[in-house]
Every structure is written in structure tokens, then in C-alpha cells.
PDB file of N, CA and C in Angstrom:
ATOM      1  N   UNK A   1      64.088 100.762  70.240  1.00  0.00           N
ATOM      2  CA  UNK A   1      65.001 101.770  70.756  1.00  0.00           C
ATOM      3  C   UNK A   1      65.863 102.270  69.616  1.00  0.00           C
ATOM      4  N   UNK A   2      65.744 103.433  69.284  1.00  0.00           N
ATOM      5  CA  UNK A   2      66.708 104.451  68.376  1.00  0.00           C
ATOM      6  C   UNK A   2      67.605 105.346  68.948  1.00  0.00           C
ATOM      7  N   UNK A   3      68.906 105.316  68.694  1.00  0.00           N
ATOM      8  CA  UNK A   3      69.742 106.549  68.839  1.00  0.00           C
ATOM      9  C   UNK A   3      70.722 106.566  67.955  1.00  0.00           C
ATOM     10  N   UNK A   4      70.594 108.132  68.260  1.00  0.00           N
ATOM     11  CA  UNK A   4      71.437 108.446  66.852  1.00  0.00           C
ATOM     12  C   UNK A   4      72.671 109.630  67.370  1.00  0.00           C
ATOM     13  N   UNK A   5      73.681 109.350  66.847  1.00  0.00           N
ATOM     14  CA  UNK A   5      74.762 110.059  67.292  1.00  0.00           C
ATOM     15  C   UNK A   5      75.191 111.404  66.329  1.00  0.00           C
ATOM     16  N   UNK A   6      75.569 112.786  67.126  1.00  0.00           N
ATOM     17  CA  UNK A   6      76.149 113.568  66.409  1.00  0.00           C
ATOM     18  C   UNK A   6      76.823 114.629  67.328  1.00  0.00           C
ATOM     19  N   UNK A   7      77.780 115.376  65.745  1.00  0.00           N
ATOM     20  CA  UNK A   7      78.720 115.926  66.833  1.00  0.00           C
ATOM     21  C   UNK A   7      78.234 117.900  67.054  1.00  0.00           C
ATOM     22  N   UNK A   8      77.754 118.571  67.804  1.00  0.00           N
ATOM     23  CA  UNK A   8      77.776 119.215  67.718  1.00  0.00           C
ATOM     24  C   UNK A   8      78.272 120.501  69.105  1.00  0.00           C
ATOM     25  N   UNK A   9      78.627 121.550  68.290  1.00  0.00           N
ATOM     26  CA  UNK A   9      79.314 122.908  68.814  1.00  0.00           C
ATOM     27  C   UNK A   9      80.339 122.005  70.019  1.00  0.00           C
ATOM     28  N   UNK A  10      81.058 121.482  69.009  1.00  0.00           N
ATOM     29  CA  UNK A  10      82.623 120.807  70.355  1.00  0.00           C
ATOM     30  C   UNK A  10      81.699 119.668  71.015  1.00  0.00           C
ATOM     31  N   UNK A  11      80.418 119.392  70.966  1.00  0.00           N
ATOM     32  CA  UNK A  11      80.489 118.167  71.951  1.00  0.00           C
ATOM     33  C   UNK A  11      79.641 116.986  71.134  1.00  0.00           C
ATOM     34  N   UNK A  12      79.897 115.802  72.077  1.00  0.00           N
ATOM     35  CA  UNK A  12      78.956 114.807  71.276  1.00  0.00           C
ATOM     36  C   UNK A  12      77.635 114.475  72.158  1.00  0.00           C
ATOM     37  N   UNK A  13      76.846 114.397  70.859  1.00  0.00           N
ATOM     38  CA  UNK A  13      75.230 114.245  71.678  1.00  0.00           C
ATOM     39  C   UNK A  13      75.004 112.944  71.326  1.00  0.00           C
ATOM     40  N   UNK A  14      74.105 112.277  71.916  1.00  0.00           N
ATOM     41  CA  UNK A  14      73.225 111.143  71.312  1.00  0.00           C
ATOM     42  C   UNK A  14      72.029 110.608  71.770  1.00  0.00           C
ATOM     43  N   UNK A  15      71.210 110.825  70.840  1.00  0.00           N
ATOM     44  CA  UNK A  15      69.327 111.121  71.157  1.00  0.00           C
ATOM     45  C   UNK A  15      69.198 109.974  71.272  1.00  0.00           C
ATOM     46  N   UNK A  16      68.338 109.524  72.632  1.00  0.00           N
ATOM     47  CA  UNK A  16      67.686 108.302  72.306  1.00  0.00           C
ATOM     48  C   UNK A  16      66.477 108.535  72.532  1.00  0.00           C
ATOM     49  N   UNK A  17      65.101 107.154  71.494  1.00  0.00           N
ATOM     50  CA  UNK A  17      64.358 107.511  71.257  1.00  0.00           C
ATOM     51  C   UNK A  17      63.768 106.322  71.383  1.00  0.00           C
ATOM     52  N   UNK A  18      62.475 106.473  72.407  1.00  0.00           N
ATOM     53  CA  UNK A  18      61.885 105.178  72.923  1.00  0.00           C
ATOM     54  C   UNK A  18      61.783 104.267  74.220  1.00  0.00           C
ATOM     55  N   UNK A  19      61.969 102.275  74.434  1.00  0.00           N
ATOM     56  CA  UNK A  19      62.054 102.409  75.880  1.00  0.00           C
ATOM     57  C   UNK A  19      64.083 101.859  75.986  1.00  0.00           C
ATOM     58  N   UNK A  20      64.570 102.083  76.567  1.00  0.00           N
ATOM     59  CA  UNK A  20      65.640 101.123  77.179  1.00  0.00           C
ATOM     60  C   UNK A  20      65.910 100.717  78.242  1.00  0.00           C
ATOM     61  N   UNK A  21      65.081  99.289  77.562  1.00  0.00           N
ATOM     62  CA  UNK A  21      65.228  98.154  78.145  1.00  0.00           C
ATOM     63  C   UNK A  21      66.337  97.153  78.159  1.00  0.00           C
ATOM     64  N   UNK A  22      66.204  96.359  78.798  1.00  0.00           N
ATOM     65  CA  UNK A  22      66.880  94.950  79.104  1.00  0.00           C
ATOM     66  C   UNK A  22      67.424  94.606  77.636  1.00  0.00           C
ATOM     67  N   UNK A  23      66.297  93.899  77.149  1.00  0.00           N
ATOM     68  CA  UNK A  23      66.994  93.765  75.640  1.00  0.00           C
ATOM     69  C   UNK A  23      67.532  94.539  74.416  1.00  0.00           C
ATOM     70  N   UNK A  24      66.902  95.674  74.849  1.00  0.00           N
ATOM     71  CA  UNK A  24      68.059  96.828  74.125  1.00  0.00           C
ATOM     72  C   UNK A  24      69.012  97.351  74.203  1.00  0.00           C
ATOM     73  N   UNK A  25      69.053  97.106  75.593  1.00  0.00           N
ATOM     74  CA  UNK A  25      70.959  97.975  76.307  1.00  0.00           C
ATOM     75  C   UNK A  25      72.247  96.930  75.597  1.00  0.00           C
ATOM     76  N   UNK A  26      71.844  96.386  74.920  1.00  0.00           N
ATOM     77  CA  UNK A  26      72.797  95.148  74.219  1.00  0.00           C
ATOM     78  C   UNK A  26      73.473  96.024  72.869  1.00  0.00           C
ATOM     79  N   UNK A  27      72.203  96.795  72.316  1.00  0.00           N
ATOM     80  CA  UNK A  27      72.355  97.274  71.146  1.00  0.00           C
ATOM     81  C   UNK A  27      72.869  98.515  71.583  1.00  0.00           C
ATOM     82  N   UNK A  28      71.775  99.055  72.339  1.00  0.00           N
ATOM     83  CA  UNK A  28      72.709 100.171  73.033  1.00  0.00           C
ATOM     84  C   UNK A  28      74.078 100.946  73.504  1.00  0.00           C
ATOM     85  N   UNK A  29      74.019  99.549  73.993  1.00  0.00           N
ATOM     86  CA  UNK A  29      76.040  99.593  74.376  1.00  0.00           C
ATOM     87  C   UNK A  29      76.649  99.863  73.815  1.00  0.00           C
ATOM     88  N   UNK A  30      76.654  98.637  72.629  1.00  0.00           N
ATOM     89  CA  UNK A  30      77.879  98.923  71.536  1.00  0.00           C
ATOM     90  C   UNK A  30      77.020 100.619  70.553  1.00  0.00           C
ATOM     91  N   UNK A  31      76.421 101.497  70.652  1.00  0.00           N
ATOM     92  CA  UNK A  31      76.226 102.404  69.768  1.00  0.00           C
ATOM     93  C   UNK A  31      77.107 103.417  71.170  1.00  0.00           C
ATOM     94  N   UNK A  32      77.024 103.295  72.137  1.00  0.00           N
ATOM     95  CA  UNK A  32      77.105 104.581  73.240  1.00  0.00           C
ATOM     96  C   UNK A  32      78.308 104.330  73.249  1.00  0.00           C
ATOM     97  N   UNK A  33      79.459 103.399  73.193  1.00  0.00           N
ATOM     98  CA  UNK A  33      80.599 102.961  72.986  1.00  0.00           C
ATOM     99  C   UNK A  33      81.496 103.774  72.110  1.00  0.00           C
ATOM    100  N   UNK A  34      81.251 104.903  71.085  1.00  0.00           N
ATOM    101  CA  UNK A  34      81.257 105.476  70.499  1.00  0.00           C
ATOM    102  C   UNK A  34      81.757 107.031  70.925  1.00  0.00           C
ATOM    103  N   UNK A  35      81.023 107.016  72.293  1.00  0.00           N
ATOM    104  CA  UNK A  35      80.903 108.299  73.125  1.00  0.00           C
ATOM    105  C   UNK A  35      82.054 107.896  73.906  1.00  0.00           C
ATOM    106  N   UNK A  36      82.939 106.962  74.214  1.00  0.00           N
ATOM    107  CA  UNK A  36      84.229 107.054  75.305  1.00  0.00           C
ATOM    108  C   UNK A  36      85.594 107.375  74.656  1.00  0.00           C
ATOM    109  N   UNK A  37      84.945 107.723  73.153  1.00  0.00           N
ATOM    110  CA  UNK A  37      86.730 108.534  72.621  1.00  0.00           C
ATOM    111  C   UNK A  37      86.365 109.962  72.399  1.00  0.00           C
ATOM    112  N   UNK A  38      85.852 110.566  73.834  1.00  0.00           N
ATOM    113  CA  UNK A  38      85.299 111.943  74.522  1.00  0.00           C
ATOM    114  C   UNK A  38      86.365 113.136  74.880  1.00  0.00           C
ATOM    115  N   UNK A  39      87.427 112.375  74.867  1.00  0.00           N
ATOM    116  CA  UNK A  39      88.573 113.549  74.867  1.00  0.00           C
ATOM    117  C   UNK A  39      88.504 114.880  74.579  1.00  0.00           C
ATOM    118  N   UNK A  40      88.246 115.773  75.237  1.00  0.00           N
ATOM    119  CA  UNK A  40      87.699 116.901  74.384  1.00  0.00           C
ATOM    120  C   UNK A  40      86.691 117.703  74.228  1.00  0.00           C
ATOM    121  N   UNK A  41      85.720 116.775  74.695  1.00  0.00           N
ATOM    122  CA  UNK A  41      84.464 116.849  74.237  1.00  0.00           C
ATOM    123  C   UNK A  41      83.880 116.670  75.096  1.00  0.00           C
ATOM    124  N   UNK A  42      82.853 117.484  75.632  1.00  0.00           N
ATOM    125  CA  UNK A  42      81.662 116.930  76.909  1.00  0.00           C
ATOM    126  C   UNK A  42      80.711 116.428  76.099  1.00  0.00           C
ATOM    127  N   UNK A  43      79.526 115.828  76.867  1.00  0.00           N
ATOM    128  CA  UNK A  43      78.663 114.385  75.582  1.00  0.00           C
ATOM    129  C   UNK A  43      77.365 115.194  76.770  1.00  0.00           C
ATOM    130  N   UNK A  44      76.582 115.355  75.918  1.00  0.00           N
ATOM    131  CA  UNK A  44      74.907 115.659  75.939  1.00  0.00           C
ATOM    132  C   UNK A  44      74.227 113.749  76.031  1.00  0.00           C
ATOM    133  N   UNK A  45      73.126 113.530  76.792  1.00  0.00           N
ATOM    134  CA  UNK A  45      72.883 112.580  76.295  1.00  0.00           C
ATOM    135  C   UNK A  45      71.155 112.967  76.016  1.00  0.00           C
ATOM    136  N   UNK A  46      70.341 113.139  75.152  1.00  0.00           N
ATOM    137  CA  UNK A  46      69.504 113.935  74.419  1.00  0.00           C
ATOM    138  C   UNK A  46      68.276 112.661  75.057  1.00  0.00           C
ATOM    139  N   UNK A  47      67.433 112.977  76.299  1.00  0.00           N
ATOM    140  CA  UNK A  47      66.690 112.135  76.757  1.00  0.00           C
ATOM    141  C   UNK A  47      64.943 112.293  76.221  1.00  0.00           C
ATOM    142  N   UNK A  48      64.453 113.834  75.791  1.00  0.00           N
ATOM    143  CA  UNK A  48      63.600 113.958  75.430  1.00  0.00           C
ATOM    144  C   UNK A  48      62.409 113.285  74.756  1.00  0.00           C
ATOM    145  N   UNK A  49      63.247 111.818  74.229  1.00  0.00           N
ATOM    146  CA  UNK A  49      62.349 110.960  73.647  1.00  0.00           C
ATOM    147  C   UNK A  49      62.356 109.654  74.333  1.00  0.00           C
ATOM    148  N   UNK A  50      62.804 109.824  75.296  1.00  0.00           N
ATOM    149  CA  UNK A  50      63.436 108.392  76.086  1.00  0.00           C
ATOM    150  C   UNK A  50      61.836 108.176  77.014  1.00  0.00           C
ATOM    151  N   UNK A  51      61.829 107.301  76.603  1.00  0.00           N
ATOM    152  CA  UNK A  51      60.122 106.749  77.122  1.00  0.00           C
ATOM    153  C   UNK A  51      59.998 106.166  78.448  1.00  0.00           C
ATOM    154  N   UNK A  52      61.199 105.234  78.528  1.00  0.00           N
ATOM    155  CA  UNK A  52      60.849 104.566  80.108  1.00  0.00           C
ATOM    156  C   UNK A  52      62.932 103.576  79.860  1.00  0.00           C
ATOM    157  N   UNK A  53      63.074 103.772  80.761  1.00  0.00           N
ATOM    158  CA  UNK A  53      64.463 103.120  81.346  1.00  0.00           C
ATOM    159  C   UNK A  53      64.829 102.263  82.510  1.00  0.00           C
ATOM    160  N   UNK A  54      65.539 100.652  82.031  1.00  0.00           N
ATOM    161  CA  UNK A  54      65.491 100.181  83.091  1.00  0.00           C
ATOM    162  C   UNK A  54      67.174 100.447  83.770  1.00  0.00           C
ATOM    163  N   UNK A  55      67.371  99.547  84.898  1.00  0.00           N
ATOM    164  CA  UNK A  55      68.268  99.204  85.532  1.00  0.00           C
ATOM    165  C   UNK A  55      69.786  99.237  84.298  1.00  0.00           C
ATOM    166  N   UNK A  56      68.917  98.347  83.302  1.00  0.00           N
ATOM    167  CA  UNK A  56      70.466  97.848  82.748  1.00  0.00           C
ATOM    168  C   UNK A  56      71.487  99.260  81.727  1.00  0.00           C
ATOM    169  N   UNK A  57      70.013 100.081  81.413  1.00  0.00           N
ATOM    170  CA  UNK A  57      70.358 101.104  80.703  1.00  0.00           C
ATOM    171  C   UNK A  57      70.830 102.031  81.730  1.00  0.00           C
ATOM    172  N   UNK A  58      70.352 102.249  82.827  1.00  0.00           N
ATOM    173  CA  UNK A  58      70.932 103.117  83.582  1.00  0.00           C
ATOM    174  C   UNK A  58      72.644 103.030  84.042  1.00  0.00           C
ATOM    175  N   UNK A  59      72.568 101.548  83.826  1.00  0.00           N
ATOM    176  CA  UNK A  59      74.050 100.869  84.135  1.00  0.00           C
ATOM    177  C   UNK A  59      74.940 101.405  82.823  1.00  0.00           C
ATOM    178  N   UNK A  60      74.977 101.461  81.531  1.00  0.00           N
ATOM    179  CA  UNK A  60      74.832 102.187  80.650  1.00  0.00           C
ATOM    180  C   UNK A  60      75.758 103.624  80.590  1.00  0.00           C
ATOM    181  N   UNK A  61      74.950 104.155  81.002  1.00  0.00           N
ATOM    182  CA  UNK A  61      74.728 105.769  81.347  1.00  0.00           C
ATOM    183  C   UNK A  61      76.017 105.919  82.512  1.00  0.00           C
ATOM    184  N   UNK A  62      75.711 105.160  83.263  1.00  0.00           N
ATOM    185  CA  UNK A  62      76.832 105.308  84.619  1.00  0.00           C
ATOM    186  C   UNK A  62      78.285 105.318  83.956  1.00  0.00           C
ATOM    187  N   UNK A  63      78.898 103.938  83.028  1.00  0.00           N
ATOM    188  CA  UNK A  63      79.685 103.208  82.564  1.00  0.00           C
ATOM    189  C   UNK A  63      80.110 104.574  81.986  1.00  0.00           C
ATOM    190  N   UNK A  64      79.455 105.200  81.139  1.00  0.00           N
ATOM    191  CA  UNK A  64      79.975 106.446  80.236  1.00  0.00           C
ATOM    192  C   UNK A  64      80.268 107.602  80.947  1.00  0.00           C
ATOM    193  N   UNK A  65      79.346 107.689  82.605  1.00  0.00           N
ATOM    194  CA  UNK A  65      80.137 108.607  83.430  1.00  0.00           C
ATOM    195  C   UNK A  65      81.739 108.794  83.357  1.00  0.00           C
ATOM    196  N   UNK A  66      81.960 107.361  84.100  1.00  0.00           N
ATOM    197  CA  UNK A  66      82.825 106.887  84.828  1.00  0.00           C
ATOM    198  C   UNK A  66      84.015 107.267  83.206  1.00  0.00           C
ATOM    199  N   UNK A  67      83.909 107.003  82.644  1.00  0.00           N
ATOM    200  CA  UNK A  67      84.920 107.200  81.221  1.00  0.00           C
ATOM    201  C   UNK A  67      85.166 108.402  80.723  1.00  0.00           C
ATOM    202  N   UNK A  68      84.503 109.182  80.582  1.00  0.00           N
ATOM    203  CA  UNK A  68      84.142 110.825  80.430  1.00  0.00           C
ATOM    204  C   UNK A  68      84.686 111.380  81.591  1.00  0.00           C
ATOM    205  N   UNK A  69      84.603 111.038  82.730  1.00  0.00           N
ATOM    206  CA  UNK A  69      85.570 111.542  83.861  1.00  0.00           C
ATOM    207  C   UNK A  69      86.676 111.488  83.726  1.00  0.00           C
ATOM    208  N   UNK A  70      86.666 110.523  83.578  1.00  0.00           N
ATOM    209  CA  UNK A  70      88.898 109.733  83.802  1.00  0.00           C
ATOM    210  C   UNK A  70      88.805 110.401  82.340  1.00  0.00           C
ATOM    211  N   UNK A  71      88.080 110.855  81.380  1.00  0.00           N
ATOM    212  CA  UNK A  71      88.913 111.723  80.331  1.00  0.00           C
ATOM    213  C   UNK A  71      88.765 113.625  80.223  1.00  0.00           C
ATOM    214  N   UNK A  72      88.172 113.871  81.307  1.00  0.00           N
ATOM    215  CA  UNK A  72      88.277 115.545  81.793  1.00  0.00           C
ATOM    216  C   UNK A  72      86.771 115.849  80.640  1.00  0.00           C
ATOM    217  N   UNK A  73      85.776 114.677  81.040  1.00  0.00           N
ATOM    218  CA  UNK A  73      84.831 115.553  80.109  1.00  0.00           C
ATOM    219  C   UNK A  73      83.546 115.237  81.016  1.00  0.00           C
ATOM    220  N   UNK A  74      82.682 116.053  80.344  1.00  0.00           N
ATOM    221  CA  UNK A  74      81.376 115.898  81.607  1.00  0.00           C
ATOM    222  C   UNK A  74      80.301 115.546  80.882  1.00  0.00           C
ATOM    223  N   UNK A  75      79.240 115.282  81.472  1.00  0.00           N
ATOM    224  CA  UNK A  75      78.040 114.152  80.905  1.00  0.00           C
ATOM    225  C   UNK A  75      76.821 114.730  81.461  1.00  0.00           C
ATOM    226  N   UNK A  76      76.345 115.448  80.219  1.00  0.00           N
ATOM    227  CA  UNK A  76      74.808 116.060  80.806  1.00  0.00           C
ATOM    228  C   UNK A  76      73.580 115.505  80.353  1.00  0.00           C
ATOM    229  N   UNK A  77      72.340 115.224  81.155  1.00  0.00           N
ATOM    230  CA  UNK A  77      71.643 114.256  81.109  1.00  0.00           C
ATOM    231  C   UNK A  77      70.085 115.691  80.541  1.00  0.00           C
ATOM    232  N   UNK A  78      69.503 115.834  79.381  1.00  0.00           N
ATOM    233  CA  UNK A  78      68.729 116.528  78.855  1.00  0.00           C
ATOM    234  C   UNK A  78      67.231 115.846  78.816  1.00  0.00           C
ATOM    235  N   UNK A  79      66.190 116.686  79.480  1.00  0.00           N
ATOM    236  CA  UNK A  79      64.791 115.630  78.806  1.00  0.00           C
ATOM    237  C   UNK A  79      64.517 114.747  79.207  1.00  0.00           C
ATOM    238  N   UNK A  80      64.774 114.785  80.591  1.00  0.00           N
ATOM    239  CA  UNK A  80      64.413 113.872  81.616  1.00  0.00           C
ATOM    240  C   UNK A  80      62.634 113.606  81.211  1.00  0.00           C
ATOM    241  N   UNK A  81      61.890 112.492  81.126  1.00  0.00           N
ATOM    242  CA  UNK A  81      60.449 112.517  81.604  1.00  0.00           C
ATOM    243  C   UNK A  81      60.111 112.613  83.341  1.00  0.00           C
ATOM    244  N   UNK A  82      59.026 112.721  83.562  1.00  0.00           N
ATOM    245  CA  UNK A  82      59.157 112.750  85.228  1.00  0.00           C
ATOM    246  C   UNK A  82      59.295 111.803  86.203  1.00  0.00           C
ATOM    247  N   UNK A  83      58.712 110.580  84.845  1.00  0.00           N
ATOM    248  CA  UNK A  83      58.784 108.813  85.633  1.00  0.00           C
ATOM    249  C   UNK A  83      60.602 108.662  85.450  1.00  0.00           C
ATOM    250  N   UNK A  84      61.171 109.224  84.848  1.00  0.00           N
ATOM    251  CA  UNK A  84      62.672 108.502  84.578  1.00  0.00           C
ATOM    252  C   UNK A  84      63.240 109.827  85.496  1.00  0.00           C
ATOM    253  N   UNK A  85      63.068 110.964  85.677  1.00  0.00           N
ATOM    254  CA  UNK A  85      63.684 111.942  86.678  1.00  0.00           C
ATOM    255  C   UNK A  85      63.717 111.307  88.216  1.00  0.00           C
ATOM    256  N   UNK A  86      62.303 111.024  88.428  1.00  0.00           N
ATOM    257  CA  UNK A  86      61.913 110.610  89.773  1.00  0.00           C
ATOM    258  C   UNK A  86      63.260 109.179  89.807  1.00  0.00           C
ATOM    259  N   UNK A  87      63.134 107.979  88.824  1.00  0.00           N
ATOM    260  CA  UNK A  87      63.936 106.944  89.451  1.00  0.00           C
ATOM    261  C   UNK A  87      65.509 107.479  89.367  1.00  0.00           C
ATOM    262  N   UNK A  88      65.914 108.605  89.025  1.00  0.00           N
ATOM    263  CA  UNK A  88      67.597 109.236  88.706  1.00  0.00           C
ATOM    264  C   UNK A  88      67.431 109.770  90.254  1.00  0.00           C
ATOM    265  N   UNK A  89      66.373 110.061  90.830  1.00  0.00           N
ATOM    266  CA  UNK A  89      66.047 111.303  91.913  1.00  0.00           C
ATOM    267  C   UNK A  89      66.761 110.191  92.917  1.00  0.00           C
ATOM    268  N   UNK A  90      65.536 108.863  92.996  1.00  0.00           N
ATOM    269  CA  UNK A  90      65.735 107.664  93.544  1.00  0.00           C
ATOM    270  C   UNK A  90      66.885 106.906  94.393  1.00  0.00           C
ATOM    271  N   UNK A  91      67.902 106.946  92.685  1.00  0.00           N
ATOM    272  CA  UNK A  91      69.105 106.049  92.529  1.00  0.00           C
ATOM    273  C   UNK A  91      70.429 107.399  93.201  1.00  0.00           C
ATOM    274  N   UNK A  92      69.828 108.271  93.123  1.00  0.00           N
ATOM    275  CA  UNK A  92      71.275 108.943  93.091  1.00  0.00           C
ATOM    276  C   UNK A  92      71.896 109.969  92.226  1.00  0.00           C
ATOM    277  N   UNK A  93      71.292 109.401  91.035  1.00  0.00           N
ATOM    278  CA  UNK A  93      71.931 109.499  89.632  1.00  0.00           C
ATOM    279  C   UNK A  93      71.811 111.485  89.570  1.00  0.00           C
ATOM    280  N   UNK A  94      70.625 112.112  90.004  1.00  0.00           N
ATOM    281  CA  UNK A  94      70.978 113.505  89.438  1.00  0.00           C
ATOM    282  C   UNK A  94      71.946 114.052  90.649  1.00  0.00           C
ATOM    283  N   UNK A  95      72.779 113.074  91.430  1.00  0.00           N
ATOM    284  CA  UNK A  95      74.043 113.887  92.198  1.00  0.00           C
ATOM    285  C   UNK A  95      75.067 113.934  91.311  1.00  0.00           C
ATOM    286  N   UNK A  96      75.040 113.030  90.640  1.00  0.00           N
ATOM    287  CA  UNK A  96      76.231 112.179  89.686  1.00  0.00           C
ATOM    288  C   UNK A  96      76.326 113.242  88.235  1.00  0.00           C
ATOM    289  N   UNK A  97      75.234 113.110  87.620  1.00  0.00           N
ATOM    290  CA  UNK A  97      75.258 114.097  86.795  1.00  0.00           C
ATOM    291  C   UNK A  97      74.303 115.691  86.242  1.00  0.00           C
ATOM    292  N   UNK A  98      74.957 115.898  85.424  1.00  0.00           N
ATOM    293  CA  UNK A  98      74.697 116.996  85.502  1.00  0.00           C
ATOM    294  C   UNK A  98      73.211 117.095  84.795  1.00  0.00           C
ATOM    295  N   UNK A  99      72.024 117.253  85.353  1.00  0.00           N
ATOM    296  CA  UNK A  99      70.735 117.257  84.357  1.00  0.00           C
ATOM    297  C   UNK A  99      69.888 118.632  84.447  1.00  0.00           C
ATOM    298  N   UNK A 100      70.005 118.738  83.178  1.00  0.00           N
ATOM    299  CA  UNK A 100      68.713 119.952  82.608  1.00  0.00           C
ATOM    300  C   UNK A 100      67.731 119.487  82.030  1.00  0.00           C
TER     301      UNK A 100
END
């Protein structure tokens, strides 16, 4: 699992690239951790390369909702695949955020 963070036109993005899993949302965390001093800034999260996602990463994703809210910023979910759209479809998750 790769992601890489940057800041662009006022907001912050960060591509991930590969699966996130169980044992990666560890590493994960502390890199997306990065994205909750959002003040300012709405956060892209750049899914296009995102291969397959479990539970814990989705937990993840939520956590950075919930922070980006309580700071007046919004969280758009890009590059959905159709196996990871369908389980967001599933969970809830494309009520929650905003996905193109």
C-alpha cells in the first residue's frame, strides 16, 4: 500500500495506491493523520489506484470524515473501482460522502 500526499489548488489530496488492508491501515493511519490539520482545506481522497479495501480502512476514511466536518471542510471520495463503490453503496458510505 502507497500513498502519497499533496497539496493542491487550496485542498489536500492523497492517492492511494494498491490493497488496504488490515495490516496496512496501521501504516495508513498515521500517513492520513496528516489530513486532520484540514482547516481550510477540503481533502480529495485520490481512489483510482485503490485495488480492494477492507473494513479497517474504511474505518479510516470515516475517522477523517468525522474531523474534516467538526473543521468546516468536506471529503471527496475520487476513483471509486466498482468492487469498492458497490461495498461504499453497501455500508452507507456514498450518503456520507461526497463521491465522483
Amino acid at each position: 500500500m502507497k500513498t502519497t500526499f499533496k497539496e493542491e489548488d487550496n485542498k489536500y489530496v492523497m492517492i492511494f495506491e494498491g490493497r488496504l488492508d488490515t495490516p496496512s491501515a496501521v501504516q495508513v493511519g498515521r500517513e492520513i493523520r496528516q489530513l486532520y490539520d484540514c482547516e481550510g482545506h477540503d481533502i480529495i481522497l485520490d481512489c483510482n489506484a485503490l485495488e480492494y479495501i477492507t473494513s479497517s480502512g474504511m474505518r479510516l476514511f470515516l475517522e477523517l470524515l468525522k474531523v474534516a466536518k467538526s473543521k468546516g471542510s468536506k471529503v471527496t471520495i475520487t476513483g471509486l473501482n466498482n468492487d469498492i463503490y458497490n461495498v461504499f453503496e453497501e455500508v452507507g458510505f456514498i450518503n456520507l460522502f461526497d463521491i465522483q
